[in-house]
N, C-alpha and C. Protein backbone atom coordinates (compact mmCIF):
# COMPACT_ATOMS: atom_id res chain seq x y z
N UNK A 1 -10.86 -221.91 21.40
CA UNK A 1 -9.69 -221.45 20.69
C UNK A 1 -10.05 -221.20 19.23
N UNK A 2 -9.59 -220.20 18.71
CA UNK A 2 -9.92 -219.70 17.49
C UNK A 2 -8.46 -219.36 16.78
N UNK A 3 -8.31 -219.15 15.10
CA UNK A 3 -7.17 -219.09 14.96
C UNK A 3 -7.30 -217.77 14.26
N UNK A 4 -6.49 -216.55 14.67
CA UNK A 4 -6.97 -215.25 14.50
C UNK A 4 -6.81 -214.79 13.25
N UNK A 5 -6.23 -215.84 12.25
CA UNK A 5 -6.34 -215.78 10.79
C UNK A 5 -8.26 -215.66 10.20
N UNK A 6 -9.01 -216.65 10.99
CA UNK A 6 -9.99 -216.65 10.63
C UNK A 6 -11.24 -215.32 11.45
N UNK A 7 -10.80 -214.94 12.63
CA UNK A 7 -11.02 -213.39 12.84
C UNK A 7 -10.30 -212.45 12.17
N UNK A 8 -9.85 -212.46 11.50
CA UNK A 8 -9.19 -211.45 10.61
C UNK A 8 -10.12 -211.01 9.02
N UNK A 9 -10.98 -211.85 9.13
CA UNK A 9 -11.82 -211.90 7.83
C UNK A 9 -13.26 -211.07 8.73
N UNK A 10 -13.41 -211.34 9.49
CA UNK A 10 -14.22 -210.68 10.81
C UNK A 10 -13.90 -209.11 11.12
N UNK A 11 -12.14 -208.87 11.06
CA UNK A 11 -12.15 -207.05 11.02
C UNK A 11 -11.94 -206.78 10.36
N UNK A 12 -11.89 -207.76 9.05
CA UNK A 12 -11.40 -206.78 7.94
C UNK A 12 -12.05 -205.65 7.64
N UNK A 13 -11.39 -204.07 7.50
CA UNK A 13 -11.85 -203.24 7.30
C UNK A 13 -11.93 -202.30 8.87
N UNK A 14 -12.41 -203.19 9.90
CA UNK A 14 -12.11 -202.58 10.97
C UNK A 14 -11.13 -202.02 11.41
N UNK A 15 -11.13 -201.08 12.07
CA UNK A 15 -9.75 -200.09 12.63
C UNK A 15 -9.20 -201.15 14.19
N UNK A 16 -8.22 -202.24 13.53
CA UNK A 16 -7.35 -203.04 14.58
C UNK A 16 -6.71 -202.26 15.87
N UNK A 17 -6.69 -201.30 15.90
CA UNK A 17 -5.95 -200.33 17.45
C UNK A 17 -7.53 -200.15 18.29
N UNK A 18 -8.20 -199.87 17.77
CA UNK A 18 -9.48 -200.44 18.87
C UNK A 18 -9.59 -201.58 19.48
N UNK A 19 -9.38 -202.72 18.79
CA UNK A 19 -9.23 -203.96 19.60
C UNK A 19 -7.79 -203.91 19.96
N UNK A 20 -7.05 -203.24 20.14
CA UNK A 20 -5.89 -202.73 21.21
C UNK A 20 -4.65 -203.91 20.41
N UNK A 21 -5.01 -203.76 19.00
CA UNK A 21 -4.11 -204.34 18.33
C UNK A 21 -3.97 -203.24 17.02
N UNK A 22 -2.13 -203.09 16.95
CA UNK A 22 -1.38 -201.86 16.31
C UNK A 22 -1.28 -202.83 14.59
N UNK A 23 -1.59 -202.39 13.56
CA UNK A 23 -1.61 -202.92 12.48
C UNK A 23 -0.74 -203.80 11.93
N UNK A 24 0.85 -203.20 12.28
CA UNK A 24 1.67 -204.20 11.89
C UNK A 24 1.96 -205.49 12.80
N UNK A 25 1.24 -205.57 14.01
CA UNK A 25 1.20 -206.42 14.89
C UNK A 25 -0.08 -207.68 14.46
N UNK A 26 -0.74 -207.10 13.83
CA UNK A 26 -2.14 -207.57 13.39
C UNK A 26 -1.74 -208.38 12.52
N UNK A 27 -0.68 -207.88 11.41
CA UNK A 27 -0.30 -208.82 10.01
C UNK A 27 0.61 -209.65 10.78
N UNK A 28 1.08 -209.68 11.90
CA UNK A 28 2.45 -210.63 12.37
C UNK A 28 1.53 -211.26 12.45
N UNK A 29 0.51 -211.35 13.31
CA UNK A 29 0.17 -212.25 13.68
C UNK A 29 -0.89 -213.29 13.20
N UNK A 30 -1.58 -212.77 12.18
CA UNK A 30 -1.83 -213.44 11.01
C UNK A 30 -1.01 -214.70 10.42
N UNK A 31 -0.21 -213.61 10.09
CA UNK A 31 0.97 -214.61 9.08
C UNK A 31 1.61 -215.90 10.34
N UNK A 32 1.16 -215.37 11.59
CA UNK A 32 1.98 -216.38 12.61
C UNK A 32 1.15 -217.40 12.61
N UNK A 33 -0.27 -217.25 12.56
CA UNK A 33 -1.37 -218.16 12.89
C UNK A 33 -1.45 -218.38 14.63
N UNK A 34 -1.56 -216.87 15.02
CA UNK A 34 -0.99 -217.26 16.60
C UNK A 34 -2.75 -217.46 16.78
N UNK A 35 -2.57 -218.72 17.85
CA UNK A 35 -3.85 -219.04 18.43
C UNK A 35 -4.46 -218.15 19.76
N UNK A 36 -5.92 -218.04 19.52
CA UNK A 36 -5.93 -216.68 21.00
C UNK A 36 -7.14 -217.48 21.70
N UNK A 37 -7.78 -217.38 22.77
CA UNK A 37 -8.82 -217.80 23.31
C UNK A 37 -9.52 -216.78 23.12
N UNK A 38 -10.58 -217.42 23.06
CA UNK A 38 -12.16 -216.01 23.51
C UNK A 38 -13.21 -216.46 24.21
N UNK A 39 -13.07 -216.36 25.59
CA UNK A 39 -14.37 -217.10 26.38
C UNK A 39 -15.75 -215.86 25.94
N UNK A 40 -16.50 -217.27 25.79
CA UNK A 40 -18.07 -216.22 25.90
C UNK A 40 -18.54 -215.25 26.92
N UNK A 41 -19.90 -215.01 26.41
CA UNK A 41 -20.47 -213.75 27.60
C UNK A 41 -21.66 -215.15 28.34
N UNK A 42 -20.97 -215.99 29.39
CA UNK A 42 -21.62 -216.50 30.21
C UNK A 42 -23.26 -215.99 30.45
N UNK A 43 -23.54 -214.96 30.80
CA UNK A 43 -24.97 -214.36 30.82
C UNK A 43 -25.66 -214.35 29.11
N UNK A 44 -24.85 -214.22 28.27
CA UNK A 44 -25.68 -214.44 27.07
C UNK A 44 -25.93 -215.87 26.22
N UNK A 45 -24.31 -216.81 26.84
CA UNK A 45 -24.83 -217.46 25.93
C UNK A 45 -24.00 -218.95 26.71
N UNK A 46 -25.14 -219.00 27.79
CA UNK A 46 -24.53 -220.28 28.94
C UNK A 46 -23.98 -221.55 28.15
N UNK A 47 -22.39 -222.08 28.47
CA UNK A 47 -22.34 -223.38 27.99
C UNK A 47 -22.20 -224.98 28.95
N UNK A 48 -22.11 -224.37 30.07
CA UNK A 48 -22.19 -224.96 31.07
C UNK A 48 -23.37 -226.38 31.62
N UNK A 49 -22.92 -227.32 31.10
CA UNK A 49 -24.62 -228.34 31.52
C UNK A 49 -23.92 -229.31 32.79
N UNK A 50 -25.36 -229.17 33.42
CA UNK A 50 -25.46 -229.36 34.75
C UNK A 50 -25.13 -231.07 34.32
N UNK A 51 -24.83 -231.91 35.25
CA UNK A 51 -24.85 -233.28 34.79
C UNK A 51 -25.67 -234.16 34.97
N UNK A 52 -26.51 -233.89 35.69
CA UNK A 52 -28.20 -234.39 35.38
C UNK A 52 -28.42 -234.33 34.09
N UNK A 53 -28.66 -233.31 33.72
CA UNK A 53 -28.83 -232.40 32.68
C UNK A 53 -28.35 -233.04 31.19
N UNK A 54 -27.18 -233.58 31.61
CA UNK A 54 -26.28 -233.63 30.81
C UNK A 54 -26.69 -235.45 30.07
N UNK A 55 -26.53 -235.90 31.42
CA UNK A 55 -27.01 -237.40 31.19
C UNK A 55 -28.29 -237.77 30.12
N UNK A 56 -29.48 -236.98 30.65
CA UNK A 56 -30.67 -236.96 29.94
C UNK A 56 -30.81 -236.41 28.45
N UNK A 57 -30.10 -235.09 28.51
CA UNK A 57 -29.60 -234.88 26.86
C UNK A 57 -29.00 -236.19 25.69
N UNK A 58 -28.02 -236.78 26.52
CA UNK A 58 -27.11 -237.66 26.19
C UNK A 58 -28.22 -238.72 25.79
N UNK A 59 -28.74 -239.42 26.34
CA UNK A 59 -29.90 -240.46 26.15
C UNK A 59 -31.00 -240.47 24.68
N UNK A 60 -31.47 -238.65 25.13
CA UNK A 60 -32.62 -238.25 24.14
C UNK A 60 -31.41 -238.32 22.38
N UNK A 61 -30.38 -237.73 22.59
CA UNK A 61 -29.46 -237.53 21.94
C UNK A 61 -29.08 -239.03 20.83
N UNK A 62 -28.83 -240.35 21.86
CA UNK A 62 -29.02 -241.31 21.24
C UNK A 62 -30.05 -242.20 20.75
N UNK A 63 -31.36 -241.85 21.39
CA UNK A 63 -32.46 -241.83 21.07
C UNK A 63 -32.65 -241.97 19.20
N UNK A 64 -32.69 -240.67 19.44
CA UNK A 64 -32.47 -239.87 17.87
C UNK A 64 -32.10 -240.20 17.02
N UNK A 65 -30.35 -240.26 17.36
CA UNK A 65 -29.40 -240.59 16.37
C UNK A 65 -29.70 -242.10 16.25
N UNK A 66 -30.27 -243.06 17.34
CA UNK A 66 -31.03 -244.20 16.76
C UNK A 66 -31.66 -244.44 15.64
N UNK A 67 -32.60 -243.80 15.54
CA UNK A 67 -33.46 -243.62 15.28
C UNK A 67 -33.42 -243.13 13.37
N UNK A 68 -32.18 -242.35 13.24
CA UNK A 68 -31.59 -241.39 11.93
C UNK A 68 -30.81 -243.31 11.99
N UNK A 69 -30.17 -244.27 12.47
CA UNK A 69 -29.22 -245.22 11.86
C UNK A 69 -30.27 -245.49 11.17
N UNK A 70 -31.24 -246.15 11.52
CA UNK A 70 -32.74 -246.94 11.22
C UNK A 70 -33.16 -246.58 9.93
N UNK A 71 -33.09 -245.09 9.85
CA UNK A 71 -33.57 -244.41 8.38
C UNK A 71 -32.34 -244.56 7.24
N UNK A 72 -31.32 -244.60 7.83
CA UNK A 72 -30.35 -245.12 6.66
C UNK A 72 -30.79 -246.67 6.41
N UNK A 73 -30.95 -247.58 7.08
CA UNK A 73 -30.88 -248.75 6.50
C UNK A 73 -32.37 -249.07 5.69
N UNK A 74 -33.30 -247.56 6.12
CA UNK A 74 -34.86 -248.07 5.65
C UNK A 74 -34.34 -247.27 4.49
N UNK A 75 -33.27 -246.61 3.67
CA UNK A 75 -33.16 -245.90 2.57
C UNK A 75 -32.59 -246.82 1.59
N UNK A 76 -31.00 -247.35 2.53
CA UNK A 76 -30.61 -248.46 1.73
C UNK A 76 -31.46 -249.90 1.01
N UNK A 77 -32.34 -250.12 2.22
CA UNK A 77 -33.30 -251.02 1.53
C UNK A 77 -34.04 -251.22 0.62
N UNK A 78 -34.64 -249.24 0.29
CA UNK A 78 -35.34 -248.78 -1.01
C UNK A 78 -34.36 -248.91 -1.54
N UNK A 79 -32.92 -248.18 -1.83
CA UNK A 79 -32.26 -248.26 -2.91
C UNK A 79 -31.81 -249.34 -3.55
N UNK A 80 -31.80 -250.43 -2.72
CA UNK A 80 -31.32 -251.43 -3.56
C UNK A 80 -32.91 -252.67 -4.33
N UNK A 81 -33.67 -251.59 -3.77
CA UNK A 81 -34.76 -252.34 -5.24
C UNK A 81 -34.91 -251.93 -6.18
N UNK A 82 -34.98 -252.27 -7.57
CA UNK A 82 -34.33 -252.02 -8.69
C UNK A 82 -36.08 -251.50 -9.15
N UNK A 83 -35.82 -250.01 -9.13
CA UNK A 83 -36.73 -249.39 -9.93
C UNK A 83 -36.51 -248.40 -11.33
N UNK A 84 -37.34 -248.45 -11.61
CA UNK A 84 -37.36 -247.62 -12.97
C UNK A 84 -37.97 -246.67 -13.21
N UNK A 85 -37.71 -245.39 -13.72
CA UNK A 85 -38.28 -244.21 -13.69
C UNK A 85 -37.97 -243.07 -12.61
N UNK A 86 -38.54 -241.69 -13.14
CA UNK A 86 -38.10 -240.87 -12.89
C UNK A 86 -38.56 -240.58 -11.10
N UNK A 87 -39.84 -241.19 -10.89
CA UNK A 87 -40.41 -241.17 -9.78
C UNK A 87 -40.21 -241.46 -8.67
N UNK A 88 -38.62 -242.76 -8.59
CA UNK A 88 -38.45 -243.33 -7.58
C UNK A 88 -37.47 -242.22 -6.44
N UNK A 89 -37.41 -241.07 -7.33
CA UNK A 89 -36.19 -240.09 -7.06
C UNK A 89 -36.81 -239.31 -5.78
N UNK A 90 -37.73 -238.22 -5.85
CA UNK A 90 -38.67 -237.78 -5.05
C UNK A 90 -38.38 -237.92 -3.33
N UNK A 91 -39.18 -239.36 -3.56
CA UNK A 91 -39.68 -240.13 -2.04
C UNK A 91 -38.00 -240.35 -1.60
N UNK A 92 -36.64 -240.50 -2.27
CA UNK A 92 -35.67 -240.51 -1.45
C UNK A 92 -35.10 -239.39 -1.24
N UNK A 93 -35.48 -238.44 -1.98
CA UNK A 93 -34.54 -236.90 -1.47
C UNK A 93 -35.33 -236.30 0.02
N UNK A 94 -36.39 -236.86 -0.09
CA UNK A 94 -37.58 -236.59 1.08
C UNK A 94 -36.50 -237.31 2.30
N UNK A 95 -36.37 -238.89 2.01
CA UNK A 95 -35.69 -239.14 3.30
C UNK A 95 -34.80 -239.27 3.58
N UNK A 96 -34.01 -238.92 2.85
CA UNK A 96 -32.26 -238.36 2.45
C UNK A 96 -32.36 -237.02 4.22
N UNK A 97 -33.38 -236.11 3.58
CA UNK A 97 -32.93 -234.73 3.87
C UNK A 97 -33.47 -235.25 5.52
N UNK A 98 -35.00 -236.31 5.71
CA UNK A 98 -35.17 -236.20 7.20
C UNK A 98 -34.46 -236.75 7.30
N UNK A 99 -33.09 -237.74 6.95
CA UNK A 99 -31.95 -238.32 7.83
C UNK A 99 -30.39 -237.29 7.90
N UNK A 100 -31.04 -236.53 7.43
CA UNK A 100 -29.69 -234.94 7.59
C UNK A 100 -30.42 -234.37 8.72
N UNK A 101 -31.91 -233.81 8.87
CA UNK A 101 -32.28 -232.93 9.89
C UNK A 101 -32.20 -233.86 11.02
N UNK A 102 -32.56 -234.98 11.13
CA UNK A 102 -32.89 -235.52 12.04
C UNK A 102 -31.15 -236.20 12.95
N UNK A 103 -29.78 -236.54 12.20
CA UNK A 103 -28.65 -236.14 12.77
C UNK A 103 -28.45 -235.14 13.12
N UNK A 104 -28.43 -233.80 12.45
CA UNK A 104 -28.30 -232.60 13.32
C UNK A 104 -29.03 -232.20 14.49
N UNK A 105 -30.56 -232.89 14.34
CA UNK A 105 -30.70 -232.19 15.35
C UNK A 105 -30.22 -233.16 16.95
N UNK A 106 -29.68 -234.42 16.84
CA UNK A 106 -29.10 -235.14 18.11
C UNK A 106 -28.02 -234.79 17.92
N UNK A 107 -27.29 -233.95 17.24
CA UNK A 107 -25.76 -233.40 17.53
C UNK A 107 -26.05 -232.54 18.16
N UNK A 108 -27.37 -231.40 17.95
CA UNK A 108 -27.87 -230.24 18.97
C UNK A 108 -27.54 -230.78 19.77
N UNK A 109 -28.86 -231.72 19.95
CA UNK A 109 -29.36 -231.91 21.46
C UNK A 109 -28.24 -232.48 22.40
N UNK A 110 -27.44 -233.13 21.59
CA UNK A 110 -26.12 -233.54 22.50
C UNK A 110 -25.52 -232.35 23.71
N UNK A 111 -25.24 -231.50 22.65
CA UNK A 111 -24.27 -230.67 22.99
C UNK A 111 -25.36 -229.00 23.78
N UNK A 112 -26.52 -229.53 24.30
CA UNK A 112 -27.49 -228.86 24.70
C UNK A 112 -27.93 -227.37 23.81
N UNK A 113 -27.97 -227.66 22.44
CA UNK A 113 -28.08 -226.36 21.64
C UNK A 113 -29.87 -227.00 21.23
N UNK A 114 -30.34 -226.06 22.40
CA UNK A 114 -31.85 -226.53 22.16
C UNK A 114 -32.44 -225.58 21.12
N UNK A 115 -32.71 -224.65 21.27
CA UNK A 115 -33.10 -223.76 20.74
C UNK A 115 -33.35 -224.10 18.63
N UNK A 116 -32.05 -223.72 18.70
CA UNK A 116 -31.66 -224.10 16.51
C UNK A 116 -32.26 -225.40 16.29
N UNK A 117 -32.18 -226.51 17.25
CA UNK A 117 -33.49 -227.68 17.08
C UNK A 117 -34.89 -227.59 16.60
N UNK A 118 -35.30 -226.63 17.13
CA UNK A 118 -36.95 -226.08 16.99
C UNK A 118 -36.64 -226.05 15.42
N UNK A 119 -36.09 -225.11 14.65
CA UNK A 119 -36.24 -224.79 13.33
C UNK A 119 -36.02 -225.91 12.53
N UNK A 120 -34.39 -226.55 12.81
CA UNK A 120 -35.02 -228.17 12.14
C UNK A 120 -35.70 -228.99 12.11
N UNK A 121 -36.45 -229.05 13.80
CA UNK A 121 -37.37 -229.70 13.71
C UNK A 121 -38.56 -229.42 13.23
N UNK A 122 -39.25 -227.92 12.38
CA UNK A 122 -40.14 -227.88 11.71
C UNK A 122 -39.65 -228.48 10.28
N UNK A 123 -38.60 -227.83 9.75
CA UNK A 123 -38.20 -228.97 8.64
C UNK A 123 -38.55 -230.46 8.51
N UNK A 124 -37.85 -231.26 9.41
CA UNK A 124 -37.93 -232.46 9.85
C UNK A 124 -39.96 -232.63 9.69
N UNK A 125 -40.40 -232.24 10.21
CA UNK A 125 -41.68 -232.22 10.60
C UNK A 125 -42.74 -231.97 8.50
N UNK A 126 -42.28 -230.92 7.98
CA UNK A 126 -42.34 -230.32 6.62
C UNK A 126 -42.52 -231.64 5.37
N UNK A 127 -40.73 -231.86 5.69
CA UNK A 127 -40.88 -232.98 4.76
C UNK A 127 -41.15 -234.31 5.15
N UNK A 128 -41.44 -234.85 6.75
CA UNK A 128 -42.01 -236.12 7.04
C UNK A 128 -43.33 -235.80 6.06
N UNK A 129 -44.24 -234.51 6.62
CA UNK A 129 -45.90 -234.58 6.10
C UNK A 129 -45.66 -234.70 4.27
N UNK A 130 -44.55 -233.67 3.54
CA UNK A 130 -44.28 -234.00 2.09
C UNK A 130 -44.23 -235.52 2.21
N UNK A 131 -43.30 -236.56 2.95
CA UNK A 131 -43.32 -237.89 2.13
C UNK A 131 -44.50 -238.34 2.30
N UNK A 132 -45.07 -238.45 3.56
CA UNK A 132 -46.52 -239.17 3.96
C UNK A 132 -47.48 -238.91 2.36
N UNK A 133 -47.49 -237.56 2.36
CA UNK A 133 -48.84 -236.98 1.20
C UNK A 133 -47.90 -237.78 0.10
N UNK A 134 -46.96 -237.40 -0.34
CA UNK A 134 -46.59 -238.45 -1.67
C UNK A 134 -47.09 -239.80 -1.77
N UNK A 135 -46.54 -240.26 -0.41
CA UNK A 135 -46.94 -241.87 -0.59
C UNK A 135 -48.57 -242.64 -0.07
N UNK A 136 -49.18 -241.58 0.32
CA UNK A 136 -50.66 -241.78 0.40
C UNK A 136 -51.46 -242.62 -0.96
N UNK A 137 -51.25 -241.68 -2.08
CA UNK A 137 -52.08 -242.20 -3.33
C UNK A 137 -51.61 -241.54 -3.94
N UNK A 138 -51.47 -242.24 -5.66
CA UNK A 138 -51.50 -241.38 -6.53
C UNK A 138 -49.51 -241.16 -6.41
N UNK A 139 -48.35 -242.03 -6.21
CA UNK A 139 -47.48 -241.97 -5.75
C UNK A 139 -46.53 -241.33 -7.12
N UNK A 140 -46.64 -242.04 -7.85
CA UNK A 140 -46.33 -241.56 -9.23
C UNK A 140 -46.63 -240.52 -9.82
N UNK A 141 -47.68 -239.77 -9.62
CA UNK A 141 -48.17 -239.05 -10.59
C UNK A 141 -47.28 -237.30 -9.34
N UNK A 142 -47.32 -237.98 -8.07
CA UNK A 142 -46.92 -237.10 -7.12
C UNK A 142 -45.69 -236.64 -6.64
N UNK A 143 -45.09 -237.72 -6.54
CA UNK A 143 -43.51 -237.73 -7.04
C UNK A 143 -43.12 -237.04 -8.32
N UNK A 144 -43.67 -237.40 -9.40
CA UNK A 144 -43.34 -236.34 -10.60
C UNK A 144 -43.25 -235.17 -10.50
N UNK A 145 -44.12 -234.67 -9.87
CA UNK A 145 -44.73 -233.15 -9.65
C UNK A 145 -44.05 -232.64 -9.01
N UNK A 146 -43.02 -233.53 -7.98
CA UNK A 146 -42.08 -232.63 -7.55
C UNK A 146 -41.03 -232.47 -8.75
N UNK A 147 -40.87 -233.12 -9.48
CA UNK A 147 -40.04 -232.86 -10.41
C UNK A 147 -39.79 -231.95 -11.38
N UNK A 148 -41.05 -231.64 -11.71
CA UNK A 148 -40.81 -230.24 -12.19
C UNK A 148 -40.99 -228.73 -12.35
């Protein structure tokens, strides 16, 4: 369900009697906020999960999102040691962002959107290798460097 106020920003400009809607019918219904359905094109863009299917997603899914709680409490733990300087900033925006990619991508995988996973998961993958190389050696001088 979609609310055809927000397809309306979608034709704007489009000629509304092609989509077999007459103009002043178009603003009624705007202003009505009438709700419309729009099922997909099944062959292009399947939403259907089998329940096998479904179960095992579900699992890998909490897996994950395990996995992202874990990194909040390994963030909170850094944050609450009392450091000083500009450096300590760096190494948490690093695992700030893998505990953003790494929820999205078990909301994917939940909801079987495999595909848009791949791209976060090179992200995810990007800035794990950025924190590793920061915190190898030289942590300070490396962390800075992202800074400016």
């Amino acid at each position: 369900m979609i609310l055809v106020e927000s397809a309306a920003i979608w034709l704007n400009g489009v000629d509304c009697c092609s989509f077999g809607l007459k103009r002043w019918r178009y603003k009624q219904v705007i202003c009505n906020k009438i709700v419309m359905e729009i099922k997909e094109i099944e062959e292009i863009l399947p939403k259907r999960i089998e329940p096998d299917l479904a179960v095992l997603l579900e699992k890998l899914a909490s897996l994950v999102s395990d996995t992202v709680s874990l990194g909040t409490h390994l963030m909170k733990w850094d944050a609450d040691k009392i450091r000083a300087g500009d450096e300590s900033m760096p190494p948490m925006m690093f695992l700030r962002n893998i505990i953003e990619l790494g929820d999205a991508i078990s909301i994917l995988i939940k909801t079987s959107s495999i595909d848009p996973t791949k791209i976060l998961l090179r992200s995810l993958l990007e800035n794990t290798f950025g924190l590793e190389y920061m915190l190898e050696k030289e942590t300070e001088k490396r962390a800075l460097s992202y800074l400016t």
